[in-house]
C-alpha atoms as a PDB file:
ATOM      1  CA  UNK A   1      72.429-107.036 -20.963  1.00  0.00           C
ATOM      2  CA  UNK A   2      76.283-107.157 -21.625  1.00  0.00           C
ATOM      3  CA  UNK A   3      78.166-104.753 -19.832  1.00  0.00           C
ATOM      4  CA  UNK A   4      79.884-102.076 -22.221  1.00  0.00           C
ATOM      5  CA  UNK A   5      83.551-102.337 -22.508  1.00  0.00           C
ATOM      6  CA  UNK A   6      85.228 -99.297 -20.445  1.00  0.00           C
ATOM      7  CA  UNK A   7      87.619 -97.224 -22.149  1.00  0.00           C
ATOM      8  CA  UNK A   8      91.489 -97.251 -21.108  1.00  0.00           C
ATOM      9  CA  UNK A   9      92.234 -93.998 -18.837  1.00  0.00           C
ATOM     10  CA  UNK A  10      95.175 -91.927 -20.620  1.00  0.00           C
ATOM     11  CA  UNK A  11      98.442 -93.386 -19.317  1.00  0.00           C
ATOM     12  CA  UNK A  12     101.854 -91.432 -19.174  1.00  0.00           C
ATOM     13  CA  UNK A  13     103.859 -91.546 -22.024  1.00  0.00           C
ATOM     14  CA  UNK A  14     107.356 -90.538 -21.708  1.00  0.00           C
ATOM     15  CA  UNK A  15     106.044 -87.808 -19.757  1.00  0.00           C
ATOM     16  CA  UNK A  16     105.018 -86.079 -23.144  1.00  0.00           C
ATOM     17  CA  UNK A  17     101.092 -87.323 -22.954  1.00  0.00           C
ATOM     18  CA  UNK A  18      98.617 -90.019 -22.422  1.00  0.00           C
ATOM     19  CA  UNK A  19      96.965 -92.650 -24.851  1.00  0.00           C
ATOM     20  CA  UNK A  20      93.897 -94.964 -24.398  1.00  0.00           C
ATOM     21  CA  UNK A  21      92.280 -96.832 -26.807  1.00  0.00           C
ATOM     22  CA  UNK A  22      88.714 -96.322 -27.699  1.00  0.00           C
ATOM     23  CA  UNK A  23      85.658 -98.885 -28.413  1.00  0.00           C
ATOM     24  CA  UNK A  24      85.773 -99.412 -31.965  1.00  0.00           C
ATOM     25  CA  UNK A  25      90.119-100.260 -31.557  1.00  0.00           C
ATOM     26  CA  UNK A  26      91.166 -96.447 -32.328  1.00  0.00           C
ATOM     27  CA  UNK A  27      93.951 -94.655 -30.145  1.00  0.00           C
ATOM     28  CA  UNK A  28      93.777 -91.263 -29.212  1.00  0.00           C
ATOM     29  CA  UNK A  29      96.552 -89.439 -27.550  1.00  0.00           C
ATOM     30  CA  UNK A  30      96.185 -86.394 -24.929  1.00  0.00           C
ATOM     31  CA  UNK A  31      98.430 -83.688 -24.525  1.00  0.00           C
ATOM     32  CA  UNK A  32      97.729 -80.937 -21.482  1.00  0.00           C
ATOM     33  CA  UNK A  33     100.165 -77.802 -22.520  1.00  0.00           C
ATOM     34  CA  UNK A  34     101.764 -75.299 -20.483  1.00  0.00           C
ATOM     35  CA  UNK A  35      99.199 -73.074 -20.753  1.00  0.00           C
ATOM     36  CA  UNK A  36      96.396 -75.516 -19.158  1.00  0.00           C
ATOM     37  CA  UNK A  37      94.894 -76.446 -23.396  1.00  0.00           C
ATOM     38  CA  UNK A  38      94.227 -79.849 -24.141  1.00  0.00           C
ATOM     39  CA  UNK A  39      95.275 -81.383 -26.922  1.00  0.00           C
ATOM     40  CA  UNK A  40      94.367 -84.809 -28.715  1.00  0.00           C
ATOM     41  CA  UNK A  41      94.164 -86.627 -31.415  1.00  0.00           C
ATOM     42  CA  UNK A  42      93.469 -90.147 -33.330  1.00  0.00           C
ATOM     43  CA  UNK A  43      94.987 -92.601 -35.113  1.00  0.00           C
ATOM     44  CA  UNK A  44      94.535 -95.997 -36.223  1.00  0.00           C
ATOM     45  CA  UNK A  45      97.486 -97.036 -33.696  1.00  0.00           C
ATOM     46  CA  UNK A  46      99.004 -95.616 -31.113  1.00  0.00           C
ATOM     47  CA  UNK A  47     101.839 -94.108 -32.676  1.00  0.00           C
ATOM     48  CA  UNK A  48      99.677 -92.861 -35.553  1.00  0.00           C
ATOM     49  CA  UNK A  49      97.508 -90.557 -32.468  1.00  0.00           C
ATOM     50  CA  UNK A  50     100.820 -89.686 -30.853  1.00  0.00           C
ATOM     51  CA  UNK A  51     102.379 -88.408 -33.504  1.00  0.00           C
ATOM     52  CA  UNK A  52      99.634 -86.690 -34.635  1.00  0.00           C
ATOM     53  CA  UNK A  53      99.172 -85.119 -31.266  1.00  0.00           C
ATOM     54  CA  UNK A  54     102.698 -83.890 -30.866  1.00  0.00           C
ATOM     55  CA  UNK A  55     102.437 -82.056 -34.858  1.00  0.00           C
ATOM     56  CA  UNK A  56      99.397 -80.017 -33.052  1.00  0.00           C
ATOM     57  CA  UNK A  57     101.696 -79.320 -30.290  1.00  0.00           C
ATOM     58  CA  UNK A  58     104.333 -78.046 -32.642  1.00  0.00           C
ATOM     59  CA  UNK A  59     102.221 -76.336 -34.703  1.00  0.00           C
ATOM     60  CA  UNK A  60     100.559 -74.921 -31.590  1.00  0.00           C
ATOM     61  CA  UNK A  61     104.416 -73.144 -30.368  1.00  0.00           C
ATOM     62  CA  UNK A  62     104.373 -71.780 -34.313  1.00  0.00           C
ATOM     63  CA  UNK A  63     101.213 -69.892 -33.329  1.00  0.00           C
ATOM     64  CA  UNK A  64      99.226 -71.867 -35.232  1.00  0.00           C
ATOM     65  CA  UNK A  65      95.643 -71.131 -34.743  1.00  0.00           C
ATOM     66  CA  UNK A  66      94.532 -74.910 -34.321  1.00  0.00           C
ATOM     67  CA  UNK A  67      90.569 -74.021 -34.714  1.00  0.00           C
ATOM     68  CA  UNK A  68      91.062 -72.093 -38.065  1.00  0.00           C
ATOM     69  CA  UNK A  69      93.699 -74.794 -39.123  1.00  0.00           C
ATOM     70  CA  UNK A  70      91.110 -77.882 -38.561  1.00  0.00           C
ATOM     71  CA  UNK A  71      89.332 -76.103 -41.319  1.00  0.00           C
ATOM     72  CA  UNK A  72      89.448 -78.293 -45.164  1.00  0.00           C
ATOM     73  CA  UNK A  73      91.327 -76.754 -47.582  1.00  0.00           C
ATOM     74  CA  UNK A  74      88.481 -76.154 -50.098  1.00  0.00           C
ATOM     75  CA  UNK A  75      87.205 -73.827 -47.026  1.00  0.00           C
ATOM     76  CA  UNK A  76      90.264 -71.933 -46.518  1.00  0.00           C
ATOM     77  CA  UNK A  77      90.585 -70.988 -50.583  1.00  0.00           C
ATOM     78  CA  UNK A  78      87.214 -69.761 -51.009  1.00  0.00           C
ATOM     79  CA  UNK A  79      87.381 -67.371 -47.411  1.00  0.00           C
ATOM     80  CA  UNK A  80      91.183 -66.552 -49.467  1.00  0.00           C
ATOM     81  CA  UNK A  81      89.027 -65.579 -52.392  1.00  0.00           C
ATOM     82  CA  UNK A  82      86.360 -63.806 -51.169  1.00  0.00           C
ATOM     83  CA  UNK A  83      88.276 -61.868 -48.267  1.00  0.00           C
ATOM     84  CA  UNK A  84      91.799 -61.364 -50.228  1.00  0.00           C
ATOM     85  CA  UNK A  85      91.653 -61.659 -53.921  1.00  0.00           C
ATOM     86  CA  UNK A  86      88.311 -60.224 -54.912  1.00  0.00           C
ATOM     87  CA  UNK A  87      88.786 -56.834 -53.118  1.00  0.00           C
ATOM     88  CA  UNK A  88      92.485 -56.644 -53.523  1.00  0.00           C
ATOM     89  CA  UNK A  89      93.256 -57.682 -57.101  1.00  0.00           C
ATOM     90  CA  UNK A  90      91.804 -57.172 -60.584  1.00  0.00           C
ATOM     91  CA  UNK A  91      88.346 -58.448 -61.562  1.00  0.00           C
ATOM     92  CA  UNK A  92      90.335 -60.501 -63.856  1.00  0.00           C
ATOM     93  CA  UNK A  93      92.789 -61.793 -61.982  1.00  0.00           C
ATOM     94  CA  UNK A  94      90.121 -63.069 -58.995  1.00  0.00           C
ATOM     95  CA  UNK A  95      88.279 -64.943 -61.993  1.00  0.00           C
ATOM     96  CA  UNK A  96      91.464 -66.886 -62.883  1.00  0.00           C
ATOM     97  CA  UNK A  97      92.301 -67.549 -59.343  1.00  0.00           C
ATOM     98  CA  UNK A  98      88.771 -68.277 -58.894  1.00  0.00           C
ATOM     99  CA  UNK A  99      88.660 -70.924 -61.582  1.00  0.00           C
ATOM    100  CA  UNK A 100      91.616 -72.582 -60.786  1.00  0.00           C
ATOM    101  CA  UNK A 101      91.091 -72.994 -57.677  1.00  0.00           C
ATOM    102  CA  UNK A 102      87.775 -74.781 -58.060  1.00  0.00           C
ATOM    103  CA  UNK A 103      88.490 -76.666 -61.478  1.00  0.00           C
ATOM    104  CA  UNK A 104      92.071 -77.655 -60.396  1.00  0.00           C
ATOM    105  CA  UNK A 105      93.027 -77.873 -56.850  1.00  0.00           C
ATOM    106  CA  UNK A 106      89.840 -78.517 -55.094  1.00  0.00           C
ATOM    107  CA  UNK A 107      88.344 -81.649 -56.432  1.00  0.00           C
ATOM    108  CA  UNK A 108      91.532 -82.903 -55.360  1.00  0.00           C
ATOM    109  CA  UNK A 109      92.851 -81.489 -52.218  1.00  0.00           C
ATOM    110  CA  UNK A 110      89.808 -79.809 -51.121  1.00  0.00           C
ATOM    111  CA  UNK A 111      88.805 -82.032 -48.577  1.00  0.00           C
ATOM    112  CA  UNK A 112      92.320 -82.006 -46.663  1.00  0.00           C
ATOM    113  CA  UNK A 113      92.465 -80.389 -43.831  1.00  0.00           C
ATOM    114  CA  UNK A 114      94.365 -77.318 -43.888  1.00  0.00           C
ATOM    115  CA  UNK A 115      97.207 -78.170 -41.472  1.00  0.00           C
ATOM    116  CA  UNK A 116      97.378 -81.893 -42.683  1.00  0.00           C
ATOM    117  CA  UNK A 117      97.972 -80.769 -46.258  1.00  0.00           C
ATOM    118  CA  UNK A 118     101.673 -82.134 -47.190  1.00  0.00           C
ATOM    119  CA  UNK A 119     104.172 -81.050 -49.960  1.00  0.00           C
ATOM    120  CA  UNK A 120     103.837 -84.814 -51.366  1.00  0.00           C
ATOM    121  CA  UNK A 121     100.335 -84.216 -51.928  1.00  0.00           C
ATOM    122  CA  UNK A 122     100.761 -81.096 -53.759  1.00  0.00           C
ATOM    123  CA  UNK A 123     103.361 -82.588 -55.849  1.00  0.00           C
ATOM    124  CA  UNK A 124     101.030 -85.418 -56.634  1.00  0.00           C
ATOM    125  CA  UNK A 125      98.576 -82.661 -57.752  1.00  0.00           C
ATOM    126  CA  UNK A 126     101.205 -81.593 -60.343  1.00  0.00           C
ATOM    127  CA  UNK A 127     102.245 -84.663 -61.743  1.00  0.00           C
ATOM    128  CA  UNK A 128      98.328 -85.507 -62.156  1.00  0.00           C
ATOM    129  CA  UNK A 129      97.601 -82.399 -64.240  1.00  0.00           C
ATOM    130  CA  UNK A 130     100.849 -82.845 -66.284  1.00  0.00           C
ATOM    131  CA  UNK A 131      99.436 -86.436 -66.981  1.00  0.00           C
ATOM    132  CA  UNK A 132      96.344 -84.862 -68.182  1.00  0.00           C
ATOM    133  CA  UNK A 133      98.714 -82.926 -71.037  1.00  0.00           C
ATOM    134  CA  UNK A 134      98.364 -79.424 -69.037  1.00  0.00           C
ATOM    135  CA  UNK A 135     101.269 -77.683 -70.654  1.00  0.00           C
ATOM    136  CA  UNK A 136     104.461 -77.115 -68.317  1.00  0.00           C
ATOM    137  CA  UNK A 137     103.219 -73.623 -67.999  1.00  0.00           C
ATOM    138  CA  UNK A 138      99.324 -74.358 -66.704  1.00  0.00           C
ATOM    139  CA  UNK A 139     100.959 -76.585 -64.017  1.00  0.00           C
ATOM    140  CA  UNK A 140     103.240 -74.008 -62.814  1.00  0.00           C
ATOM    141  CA  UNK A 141     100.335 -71.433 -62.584  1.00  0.00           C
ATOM    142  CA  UNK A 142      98.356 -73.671 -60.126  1.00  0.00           C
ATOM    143  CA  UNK A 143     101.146 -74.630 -57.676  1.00  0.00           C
ATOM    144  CA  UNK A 144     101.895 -70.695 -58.035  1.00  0.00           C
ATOM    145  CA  UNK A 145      98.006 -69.972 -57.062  1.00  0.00           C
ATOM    146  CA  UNK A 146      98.309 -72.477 -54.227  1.00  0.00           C
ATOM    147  CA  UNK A 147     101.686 -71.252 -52.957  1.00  0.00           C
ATOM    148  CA  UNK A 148     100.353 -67.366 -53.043  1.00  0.00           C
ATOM    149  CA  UNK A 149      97.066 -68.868 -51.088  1.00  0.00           C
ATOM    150  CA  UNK A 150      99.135 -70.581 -48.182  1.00  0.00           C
ATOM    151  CA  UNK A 151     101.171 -67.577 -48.109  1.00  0.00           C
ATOM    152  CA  UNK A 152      98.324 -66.065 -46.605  1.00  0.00           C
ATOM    153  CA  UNK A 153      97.084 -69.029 -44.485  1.00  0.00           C
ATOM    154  CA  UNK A 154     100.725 -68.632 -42.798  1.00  0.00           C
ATOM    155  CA  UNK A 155      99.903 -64.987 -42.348  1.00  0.00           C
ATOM    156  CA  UNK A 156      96.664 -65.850 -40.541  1.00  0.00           C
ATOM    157  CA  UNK A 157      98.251 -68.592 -38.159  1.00  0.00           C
ATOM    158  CA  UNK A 158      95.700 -71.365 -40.165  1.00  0.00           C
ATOM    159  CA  UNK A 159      98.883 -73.323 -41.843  1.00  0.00           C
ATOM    160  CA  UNK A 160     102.372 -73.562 -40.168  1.00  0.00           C
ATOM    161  CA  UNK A 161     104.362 -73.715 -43.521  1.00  0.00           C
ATOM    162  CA  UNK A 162     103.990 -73.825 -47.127  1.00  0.00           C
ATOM    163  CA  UNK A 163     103.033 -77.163 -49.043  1.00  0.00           C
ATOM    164  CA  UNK A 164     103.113 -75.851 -52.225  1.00  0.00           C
ATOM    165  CA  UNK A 165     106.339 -73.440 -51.680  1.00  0.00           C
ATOM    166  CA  UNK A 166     108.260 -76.905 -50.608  1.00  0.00           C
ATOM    167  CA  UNK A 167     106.883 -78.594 -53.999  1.00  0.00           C
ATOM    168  CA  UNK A 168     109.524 -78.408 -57.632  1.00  0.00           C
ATOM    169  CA  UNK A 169     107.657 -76.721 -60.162  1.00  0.00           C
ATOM    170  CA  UNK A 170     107.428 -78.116 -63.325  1.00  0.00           C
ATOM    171  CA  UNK A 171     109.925 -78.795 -65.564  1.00  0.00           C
ATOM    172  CA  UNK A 172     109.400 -75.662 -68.315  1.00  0.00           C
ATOM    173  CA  UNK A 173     110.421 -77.185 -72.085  1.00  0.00           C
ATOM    174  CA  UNK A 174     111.634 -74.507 -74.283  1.00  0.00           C
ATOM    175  CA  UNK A 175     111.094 -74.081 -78.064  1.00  0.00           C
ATOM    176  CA  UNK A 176     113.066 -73.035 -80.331  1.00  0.00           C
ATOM    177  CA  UNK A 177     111.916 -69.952 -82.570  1.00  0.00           C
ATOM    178  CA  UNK A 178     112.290 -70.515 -86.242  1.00  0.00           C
ATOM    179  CA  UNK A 179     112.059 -67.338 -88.046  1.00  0.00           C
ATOM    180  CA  UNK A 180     111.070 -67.714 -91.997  1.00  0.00           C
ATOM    181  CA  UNK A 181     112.870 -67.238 -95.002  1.00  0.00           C
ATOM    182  CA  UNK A 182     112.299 -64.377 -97.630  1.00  0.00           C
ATOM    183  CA  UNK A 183     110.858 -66.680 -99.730  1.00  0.00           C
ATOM    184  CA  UNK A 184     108.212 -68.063 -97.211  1.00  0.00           C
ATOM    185  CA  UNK A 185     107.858 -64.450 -96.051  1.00  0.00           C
ATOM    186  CA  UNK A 186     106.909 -63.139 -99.182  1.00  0.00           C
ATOM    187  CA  UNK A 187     104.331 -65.930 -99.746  1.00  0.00           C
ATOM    188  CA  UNK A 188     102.455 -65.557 -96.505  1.00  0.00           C
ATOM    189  CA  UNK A 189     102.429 -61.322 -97.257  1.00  0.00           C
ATOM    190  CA  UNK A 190     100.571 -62.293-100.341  1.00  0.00           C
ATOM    191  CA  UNK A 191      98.260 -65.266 -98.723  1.00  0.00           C
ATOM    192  CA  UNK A 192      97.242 -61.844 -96.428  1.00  0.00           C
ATOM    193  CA  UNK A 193      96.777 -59.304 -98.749  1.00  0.00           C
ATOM    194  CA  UNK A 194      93.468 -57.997 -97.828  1.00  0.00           C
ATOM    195  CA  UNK A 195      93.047 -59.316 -94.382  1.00  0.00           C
ATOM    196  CA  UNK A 196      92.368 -57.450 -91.888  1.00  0.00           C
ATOM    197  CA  UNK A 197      95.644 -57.793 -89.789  1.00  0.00           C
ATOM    198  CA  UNK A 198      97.729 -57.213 -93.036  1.00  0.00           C
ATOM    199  CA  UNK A 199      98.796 -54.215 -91.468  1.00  0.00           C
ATOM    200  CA  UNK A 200      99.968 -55.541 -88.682  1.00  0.00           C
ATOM    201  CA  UNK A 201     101.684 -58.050 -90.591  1.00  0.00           C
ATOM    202  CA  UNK A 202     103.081 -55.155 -92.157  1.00  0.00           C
ATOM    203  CA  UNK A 203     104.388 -53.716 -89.395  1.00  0.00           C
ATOM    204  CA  UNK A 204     102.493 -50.262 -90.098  1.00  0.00           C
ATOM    205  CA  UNK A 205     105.121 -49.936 -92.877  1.00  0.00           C
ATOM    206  CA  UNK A 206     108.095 -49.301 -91.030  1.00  0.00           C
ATOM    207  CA  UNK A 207     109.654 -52.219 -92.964  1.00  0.00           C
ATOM    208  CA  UNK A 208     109.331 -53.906 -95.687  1.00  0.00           C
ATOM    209  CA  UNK A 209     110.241 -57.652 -97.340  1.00  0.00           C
ATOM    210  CA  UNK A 210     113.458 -56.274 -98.222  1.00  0.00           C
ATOM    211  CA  UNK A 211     114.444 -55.294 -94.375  1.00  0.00           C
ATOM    212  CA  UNK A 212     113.507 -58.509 -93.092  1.00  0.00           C
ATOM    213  CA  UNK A 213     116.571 -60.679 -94.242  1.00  0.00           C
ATOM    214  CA  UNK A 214     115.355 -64.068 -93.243  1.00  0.00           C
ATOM    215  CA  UNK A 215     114.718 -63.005 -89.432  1.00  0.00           C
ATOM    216  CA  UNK A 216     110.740 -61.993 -89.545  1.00  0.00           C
ATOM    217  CA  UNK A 217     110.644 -61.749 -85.766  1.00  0.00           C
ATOM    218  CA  UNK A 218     106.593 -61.139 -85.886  1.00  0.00           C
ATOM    219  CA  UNK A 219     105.761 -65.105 -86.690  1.00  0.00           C
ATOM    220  CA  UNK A 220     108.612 -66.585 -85.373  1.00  0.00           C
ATOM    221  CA  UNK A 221     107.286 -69.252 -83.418  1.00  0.00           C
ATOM    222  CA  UNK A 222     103.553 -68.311 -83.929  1.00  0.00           C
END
């Protein structure tokens, strides 16, 4: 029987930790910190483990809690949801979060870890879901959703910074409000005569065609 090939022992590094190189051609680099905690990590090469190593240690002097943070993203949101949103905020407002959060950002991101996820990634995200024709507005409501969640991930030592708050939010196109003309007015008060928002259209009476002067600001831009 071949003898098994024996792994490297960790060897100083520029007196900031130790690498060795596993079985299957991996690298993983050790860290011992002040306080007696190991550290490690692994990379394809050896700079890859080393410099993933010395991000834990620097997320570790942040305060970073680096159990919680080894959690995926799609883990954090829903403890967000369920521990934050649902008792905090309106029935309505969890729902939203709820659903954008597991239509938009999870099938995506969900599976990053929570102190790997990057601002390039989230800006990815956005450019995705403006390539799917989300309007300007839809996008900016998810990166806000994911910015208000990492607030909170800071606040609970998961996350060191914010991804999303580090991302440019969508560019927001404006439109420009046409209002109609008497004429058109006039017509579309007669198309609604009977309907059951003609009041409305009406403005309860306060006003009539006459006192609208080609500015109708009710339909402008409807």
């Amino acid at each position: 029987m071949a003898a098994q090939p024996k792994s490297r022992r960790p060897k100083s590094a520029n007196g900031d930790g130790g690498a060795r190189q596993r079985a299957d051609g991996s690298w993983e680099w050790r860290v011992t910190l002040e306080d007696g905690r190991r550290l490690s990590a692994y990379g394809k090469t050896r700079t890859e483990a080393k410099e993933k190593c010395l991000a834990k240690v620097k997320a570790a002097a942040l305060g970073v809690d680096l159990k919680e943070s080894r959690q995926t993203l799609s883990h954090f949101l829903e403890r967000w949801l369920a521990d934050v949103v649902q008792p905090q905020l309106a029935p309505k407002t969890y729902v939203s979060y709820r659903d954008t959060v597991r239509k938009h950002i999870v099938p995506t991101l969900g599976k990053v870890r929570a102190e790997n996820l990057t601002p390039q990634q989230v800006q990815t995200l956005l450019r995705a879901k403006e390539h799917e024709g989300l309007s300007p507005r839809s996008v900016a409501y998810i990166r806000s959703v994911l910015r208000i969640a990492l607030n909170r991930a800071i606040k609970w030592n998961v996350v060191a910074r914010n991804a999303a708050a580090l991302t440019d939010p969508p560019r927001q196109v404006s439109v420009e409000r046409v209002p109609l003309t008497p004429d058109q007015a006039h017509a579309f008060l007669s198309a609604a005569e009977g309907d059951r928002l003609e009041a409305l259209y009406l403005n309860d009476g306060r006003f009539g065609p006459s006192d609208w002067g080609g500015a109708w600001p009710a339909l402008a831009g409807c």
